[in-house]
N, C-alpha and C. Protein backbone atom coordinates (compact mmCIF):
# COMPACT_ATOMS: atom_id res chain seq x y z
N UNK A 1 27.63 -7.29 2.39
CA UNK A 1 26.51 -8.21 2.52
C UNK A 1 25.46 -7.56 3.42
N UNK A 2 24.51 -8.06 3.06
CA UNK A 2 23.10 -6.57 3.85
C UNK A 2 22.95 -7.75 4.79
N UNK A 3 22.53 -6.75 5.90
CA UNK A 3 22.21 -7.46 7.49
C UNK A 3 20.46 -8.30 7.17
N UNK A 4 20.33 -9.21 8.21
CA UNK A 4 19.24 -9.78 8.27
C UNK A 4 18.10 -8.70 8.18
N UNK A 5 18.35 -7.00 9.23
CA UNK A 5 17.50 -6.29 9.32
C UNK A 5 17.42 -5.47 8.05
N UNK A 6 18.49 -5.40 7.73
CA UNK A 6 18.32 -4.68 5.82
C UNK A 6 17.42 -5.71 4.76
N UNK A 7 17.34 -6.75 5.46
CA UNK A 7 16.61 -7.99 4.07
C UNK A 7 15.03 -7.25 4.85
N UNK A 8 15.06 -7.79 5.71
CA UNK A 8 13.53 -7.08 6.25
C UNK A 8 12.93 -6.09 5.82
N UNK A 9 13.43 -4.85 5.77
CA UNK A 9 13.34 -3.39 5.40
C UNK A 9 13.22 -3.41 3.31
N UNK A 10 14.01 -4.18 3.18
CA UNK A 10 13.72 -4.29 1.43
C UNK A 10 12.24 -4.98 1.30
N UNK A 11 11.91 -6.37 1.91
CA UNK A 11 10.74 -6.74 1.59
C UNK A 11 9.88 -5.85 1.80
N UNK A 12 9.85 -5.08 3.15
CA UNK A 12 8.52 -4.28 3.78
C UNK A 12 8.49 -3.41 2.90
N UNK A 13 9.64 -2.60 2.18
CA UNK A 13 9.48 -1.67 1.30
C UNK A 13 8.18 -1.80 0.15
N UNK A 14 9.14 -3.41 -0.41
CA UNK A 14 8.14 -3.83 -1.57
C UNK A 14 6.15 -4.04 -1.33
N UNK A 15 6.25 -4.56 0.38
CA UNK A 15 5.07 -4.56 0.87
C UNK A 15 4.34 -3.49 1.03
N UNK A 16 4.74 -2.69 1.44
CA UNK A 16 4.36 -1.39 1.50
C UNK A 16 4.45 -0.44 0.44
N UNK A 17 4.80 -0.63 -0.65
CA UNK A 17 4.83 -0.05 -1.76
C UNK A 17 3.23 0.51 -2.72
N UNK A 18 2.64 -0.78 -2.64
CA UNK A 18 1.04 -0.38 -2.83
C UNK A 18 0.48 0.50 -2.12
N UNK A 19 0.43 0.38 -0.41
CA UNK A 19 -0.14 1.73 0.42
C UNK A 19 0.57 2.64 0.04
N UNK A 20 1.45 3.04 -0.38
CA UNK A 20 1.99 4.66 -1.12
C UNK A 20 1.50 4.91 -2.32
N UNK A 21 1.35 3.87 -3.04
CA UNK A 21 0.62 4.20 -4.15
C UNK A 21 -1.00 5.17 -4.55
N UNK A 22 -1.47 4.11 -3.45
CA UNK A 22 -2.68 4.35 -2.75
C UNK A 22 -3.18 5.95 -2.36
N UNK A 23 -1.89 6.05 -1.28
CA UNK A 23 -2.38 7.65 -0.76
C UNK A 23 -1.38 8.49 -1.66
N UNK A 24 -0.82 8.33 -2.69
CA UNK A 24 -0.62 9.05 -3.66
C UNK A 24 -1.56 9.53 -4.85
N UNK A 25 -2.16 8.57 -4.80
CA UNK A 25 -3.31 8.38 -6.17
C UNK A 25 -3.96 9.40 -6.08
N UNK A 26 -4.12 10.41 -5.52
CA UNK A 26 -5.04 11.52 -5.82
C UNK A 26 -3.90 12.82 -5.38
N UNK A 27 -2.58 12.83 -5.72
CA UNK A 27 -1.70 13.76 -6.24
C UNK A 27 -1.14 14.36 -4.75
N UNK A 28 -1.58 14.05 -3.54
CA UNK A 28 -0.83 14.13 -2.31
C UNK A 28 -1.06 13.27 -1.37
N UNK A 29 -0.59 13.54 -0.50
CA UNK A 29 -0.62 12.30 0.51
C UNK A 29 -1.29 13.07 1.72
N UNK A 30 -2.27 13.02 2.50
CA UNK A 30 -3.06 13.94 3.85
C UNK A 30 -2.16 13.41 4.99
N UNK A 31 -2.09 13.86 6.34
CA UNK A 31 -1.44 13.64 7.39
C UNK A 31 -1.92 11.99 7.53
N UNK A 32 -3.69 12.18 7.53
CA UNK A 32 -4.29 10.63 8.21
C UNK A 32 -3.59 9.31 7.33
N UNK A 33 -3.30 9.63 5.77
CA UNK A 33 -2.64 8.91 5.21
C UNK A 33 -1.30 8.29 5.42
N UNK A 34 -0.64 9.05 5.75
CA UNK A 34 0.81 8.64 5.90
C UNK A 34 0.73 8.11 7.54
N UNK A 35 -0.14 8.55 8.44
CA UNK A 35 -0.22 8.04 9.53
C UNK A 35 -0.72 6.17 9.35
N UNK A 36 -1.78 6.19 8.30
CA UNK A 36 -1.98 4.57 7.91
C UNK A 36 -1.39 3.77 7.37
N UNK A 37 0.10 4.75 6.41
CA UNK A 37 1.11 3.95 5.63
C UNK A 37 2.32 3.69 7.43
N UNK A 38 2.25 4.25 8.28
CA UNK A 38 3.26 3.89 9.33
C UNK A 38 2.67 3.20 10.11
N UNK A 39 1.50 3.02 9.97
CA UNK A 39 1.28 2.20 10.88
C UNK A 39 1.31 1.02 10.28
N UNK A 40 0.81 0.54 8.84
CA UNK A 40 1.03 -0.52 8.42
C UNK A 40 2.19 -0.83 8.81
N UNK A 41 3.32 -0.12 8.58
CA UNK A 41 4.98 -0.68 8.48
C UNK A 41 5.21 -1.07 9.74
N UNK A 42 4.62 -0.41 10.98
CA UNK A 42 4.58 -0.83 12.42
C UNK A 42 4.44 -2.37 12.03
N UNK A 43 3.35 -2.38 11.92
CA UNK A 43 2.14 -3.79 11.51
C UNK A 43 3.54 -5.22 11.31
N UNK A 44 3.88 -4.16 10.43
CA UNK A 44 4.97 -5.24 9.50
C UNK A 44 6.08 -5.39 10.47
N UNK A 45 6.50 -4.92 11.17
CA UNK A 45 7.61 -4.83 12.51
C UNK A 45 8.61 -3.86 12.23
N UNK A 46 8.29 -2.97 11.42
CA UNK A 46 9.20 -2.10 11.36
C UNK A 46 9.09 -0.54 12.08
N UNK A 47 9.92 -0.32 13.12
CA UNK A 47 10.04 0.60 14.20
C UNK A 47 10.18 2.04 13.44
N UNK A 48 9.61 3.06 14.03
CA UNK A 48 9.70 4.11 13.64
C UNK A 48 11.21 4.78 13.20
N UNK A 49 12.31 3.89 14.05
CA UNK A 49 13.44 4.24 13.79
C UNK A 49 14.57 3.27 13.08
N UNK A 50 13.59 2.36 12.71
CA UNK A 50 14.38 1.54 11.27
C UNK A 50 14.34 2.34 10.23
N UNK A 51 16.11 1.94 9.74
CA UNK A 51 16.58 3.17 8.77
C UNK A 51 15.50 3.30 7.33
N UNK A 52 14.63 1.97 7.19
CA UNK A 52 13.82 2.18 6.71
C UNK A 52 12.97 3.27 6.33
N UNK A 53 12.62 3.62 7.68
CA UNK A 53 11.51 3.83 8.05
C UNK A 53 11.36 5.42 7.94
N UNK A 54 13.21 5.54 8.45
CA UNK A 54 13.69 6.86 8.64
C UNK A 54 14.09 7.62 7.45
N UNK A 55 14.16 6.82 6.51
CA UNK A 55 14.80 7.43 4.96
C UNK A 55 13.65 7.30 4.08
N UNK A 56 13.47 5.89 3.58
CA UNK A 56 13.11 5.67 1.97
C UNK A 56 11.31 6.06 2.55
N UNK A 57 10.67 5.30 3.27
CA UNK A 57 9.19 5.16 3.68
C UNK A 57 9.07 7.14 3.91
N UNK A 58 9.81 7.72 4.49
CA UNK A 58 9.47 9.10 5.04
C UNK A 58 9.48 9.91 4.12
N UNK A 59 10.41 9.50 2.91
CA UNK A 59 10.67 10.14 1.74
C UNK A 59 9.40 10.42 0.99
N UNK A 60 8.75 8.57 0.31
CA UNK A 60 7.91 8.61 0.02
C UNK A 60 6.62 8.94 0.50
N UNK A 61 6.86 9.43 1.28
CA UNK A 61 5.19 10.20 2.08
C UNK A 61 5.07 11.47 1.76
N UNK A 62 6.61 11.82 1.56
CA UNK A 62 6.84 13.04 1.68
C UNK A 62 7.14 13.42 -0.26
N UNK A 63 7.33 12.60 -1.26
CA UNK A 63 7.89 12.74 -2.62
C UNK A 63 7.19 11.64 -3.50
N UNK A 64 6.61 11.94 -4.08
CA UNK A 64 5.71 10.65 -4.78
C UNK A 64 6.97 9.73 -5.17
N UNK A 65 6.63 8.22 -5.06
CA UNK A 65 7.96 7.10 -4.77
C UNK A 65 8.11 7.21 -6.17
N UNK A 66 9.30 6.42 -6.18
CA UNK A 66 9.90 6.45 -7.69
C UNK A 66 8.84 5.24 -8.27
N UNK A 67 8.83 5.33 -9.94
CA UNK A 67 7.68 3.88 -10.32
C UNK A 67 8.75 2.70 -10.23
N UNK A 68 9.94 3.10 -10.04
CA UNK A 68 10.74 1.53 -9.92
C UNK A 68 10.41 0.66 -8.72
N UNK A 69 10.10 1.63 -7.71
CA UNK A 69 9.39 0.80 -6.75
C UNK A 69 8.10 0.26 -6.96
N UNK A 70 7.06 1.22 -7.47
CA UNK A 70 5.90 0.02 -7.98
C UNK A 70 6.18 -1.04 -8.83
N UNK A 71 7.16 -0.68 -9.78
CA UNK A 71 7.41 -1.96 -11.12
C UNK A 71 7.83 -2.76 -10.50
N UNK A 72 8.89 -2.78 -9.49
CA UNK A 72 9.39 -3.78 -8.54
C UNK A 72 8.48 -4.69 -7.81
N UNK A 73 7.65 -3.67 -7.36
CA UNK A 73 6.53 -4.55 -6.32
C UNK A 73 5.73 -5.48 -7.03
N UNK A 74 5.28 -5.08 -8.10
CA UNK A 74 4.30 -5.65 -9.54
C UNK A 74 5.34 -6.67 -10.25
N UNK A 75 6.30 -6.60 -10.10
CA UNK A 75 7.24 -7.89 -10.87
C UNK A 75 7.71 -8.91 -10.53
N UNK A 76 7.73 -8.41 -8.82
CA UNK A 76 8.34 -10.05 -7.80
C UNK A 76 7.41 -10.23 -6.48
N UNK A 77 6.64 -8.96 -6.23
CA UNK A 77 5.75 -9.83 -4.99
C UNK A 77 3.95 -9.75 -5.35
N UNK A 78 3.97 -9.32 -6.23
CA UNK A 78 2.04 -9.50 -6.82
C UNK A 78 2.39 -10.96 -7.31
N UNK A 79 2.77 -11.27 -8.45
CA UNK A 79 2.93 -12.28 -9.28
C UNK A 79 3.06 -13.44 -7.95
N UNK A 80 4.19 -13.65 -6.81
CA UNK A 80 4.39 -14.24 -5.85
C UNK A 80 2.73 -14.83 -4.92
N UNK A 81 2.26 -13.65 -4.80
CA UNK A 81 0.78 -13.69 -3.45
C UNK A 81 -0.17 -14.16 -5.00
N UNK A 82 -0.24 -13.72 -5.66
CA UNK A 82 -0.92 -14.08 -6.97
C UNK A 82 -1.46 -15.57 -7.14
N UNK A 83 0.11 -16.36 -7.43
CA UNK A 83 0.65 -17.05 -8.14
C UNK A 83 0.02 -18.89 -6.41
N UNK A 84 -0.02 -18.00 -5.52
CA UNK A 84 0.31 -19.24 -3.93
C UNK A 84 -0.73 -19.46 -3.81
N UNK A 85 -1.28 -20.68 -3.45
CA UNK A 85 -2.59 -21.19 -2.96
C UNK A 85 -2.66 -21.16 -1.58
N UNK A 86 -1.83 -20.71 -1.13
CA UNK A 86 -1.24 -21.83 0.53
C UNK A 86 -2.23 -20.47 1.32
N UNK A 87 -2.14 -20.83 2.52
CA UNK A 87 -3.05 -19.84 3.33
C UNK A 87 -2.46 -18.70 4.02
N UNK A 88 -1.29 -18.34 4.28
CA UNK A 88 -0.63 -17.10 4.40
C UNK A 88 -0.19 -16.69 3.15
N UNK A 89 -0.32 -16.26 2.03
CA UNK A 89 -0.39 -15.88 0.56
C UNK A 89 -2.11 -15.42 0.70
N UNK A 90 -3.09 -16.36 1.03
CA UNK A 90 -4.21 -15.46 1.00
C UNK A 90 -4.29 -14.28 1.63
N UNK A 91 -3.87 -14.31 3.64
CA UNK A 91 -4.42 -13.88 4.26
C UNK A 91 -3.27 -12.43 4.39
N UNK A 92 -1.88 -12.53 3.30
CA UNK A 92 -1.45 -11.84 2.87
C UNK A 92 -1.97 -10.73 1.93
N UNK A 93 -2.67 -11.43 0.94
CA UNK A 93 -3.42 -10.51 0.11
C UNK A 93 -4.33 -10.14 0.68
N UNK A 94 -5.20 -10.27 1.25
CA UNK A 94 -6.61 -10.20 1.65
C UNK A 94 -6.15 -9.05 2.71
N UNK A 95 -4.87 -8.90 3.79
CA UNK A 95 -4.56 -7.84 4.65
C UNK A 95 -4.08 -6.82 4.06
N UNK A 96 -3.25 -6.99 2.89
CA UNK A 96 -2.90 -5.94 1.86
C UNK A 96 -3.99 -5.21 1.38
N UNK A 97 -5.09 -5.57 0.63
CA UNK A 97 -6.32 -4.87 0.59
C UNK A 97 -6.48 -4.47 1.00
N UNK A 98 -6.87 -4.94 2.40
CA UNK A 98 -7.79 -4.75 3.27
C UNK A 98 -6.88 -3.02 3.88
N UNK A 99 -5.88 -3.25 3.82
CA UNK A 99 -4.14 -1.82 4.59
C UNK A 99 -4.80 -0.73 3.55
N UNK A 100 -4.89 -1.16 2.31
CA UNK A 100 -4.90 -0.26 0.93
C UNK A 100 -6.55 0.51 1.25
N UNK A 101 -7.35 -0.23 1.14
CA UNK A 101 -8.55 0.53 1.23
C UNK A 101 -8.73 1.25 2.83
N UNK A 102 -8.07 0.66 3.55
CA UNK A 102 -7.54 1.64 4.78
C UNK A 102 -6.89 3.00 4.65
N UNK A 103 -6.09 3.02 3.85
CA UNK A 103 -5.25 4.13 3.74
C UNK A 103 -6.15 5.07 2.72
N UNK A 104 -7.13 4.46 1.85
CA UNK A 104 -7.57 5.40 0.89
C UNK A 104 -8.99 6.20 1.58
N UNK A 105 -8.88 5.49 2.45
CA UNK A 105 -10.58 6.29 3.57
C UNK A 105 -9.63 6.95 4.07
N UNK A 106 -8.45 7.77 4.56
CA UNK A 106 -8.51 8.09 5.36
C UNK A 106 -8.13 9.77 5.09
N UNK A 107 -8.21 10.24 3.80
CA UNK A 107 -7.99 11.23 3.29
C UNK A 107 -8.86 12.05 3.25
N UNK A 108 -9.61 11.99 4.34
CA UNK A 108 -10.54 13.30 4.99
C UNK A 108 -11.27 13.83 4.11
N UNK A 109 -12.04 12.93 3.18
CA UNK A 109 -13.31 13.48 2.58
C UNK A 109 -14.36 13.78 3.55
N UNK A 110 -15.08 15.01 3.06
CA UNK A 110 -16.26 15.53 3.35
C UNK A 110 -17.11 14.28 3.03
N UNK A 111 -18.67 13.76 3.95
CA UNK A 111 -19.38 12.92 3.40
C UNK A 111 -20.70 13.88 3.10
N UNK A 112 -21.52 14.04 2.09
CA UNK A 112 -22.68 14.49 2.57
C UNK A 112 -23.32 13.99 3.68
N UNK A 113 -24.17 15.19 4.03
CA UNK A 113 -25.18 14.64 4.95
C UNK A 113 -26.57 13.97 4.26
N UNK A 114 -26.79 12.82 5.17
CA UNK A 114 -27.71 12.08 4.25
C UNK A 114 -27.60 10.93 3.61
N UNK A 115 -26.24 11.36 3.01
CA UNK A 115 -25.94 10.18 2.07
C UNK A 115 -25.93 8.76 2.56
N UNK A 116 -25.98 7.91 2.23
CA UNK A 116 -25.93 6.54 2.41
C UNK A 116 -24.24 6.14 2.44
N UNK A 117 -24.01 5.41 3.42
CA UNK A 117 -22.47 5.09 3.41
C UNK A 117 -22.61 3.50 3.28
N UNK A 118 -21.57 3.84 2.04
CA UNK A 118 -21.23 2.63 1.61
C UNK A 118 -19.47 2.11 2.09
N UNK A 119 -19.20 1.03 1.39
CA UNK A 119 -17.85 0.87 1.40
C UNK A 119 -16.45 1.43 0.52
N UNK A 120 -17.84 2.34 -0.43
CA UNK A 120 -16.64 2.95 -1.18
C UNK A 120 -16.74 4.33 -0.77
N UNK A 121 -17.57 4.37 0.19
CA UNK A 121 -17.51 5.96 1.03
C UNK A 121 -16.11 6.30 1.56
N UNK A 122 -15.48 7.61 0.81
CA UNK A 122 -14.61 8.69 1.41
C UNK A 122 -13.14 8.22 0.46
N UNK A 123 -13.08 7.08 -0.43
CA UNK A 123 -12.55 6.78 -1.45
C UNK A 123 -12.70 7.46 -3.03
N UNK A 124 -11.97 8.07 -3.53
CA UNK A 124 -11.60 8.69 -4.56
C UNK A 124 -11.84 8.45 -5.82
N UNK A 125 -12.19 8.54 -6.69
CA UNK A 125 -11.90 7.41 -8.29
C UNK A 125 -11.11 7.30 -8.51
N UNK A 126 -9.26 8.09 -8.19
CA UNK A 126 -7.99 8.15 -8.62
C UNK A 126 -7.41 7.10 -7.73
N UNK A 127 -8.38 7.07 -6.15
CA UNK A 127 -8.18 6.40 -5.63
C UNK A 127 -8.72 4.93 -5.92
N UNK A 128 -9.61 4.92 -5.77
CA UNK A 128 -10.20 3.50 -6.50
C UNK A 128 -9.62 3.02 -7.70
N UNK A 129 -9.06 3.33 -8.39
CA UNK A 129 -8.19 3.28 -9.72
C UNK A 129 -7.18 2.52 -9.59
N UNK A 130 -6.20 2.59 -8.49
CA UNK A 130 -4.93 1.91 -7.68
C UNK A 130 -5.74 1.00 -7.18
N UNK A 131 -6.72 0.76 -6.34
CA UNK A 131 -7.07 -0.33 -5.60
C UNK A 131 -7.92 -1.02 -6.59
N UNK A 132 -8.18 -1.12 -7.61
CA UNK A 132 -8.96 -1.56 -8.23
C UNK A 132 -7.36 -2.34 -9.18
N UNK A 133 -6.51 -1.61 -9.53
CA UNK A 133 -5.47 -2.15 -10.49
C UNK A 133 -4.58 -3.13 -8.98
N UNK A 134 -4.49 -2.74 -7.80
CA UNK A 134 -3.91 -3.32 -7.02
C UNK A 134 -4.51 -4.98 -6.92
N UNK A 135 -5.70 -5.07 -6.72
CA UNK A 135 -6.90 -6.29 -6.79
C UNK A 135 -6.38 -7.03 -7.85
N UNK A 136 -6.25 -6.35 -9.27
CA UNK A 136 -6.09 -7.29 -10.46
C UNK A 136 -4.60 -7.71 -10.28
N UNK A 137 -3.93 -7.18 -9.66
CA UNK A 137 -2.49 -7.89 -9.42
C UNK A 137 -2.20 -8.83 -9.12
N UNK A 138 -3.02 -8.85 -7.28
CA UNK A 138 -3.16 -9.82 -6.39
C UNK A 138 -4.05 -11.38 -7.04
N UNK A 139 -4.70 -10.94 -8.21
CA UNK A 139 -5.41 -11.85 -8.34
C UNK A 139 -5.06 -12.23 -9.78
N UNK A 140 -3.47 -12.03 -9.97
CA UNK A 140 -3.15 -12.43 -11.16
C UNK A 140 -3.61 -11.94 -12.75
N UNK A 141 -4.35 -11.09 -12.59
CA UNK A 141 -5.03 -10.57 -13.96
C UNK A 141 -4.06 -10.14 -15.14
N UNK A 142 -3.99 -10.74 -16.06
CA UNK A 142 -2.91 -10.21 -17.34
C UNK A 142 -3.55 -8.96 -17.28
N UNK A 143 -2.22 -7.87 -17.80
CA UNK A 143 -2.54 -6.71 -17.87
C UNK A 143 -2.58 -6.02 -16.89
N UNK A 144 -2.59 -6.55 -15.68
CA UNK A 144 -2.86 -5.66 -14.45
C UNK A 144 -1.68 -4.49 -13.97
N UNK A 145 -1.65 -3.32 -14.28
CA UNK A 145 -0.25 -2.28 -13.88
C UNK A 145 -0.84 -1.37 -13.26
């Protein structure tokens, strides 16, 4: 029977499953990235030395995650935050975003000089691609993978 702290570590997985996606989406993961996927998991209460944290999360920073973990995440906790009206289900989704487009700035694009900075400044199209399919999840969209 899995400990209270093993139930923890499965959800955060699934929670954290989108920010890997995220700083995967453009075929590696940068140091600043995986530094924003641990800190989320901090976020979430999970210690640098939850076995979590120490195995499956380090793996995937380090090995693009298996898609059973995205299909997982997309089959029982999008549909879930999707699906809730209630106000921690929003402010759930809305921090999930908010982690995701965190993690996708932080992959050390060059900006021109000059340029106008926007909010999709230092974000990817491979990257925007995940956060854009991540959005249609959260917000219930048929079709959304």
């Amino acid at each position: 029977m899995p400990t209270h702290q093993e139930e923890i570590e499965k959800l955060a997985a699934l929670a954290l499953a989108p920010l890997v996606e995220v700083a995967w989406a453009d075929g590696h993961v940068t140091p600043a990235e995986r530094e924003a996927v641990l800190e989320a998991a901090k976020a979430l209460g999970l210690g640098q030395r939850s076995e979590f944290c120490r195995s499956t999360l380090r793996r995937w920073l380090n090995e693009a995650p298996p898609t059973a973990a995205l299909e997982q995440w997309r089959s029982l906790l999008a549909p879930t935050l999707a699906e809730s009206t209630s106000r921690p289900a929003r402010k759930a989704r809305n921090r999930l975003l908010s982690e995701a487009v965190k993690v996708a700035k932080m992959d050390g694009l060059d900006f021109e000089e000059g340029a106008a900075i926007d909010e999709r400044a230092g974000i990817t199209d491979d990257e925007q691609r995940v956060l854009d399919e991540l959005a249609a999840a959260l917000e219930g969209v048929e079709g959304a993978t």
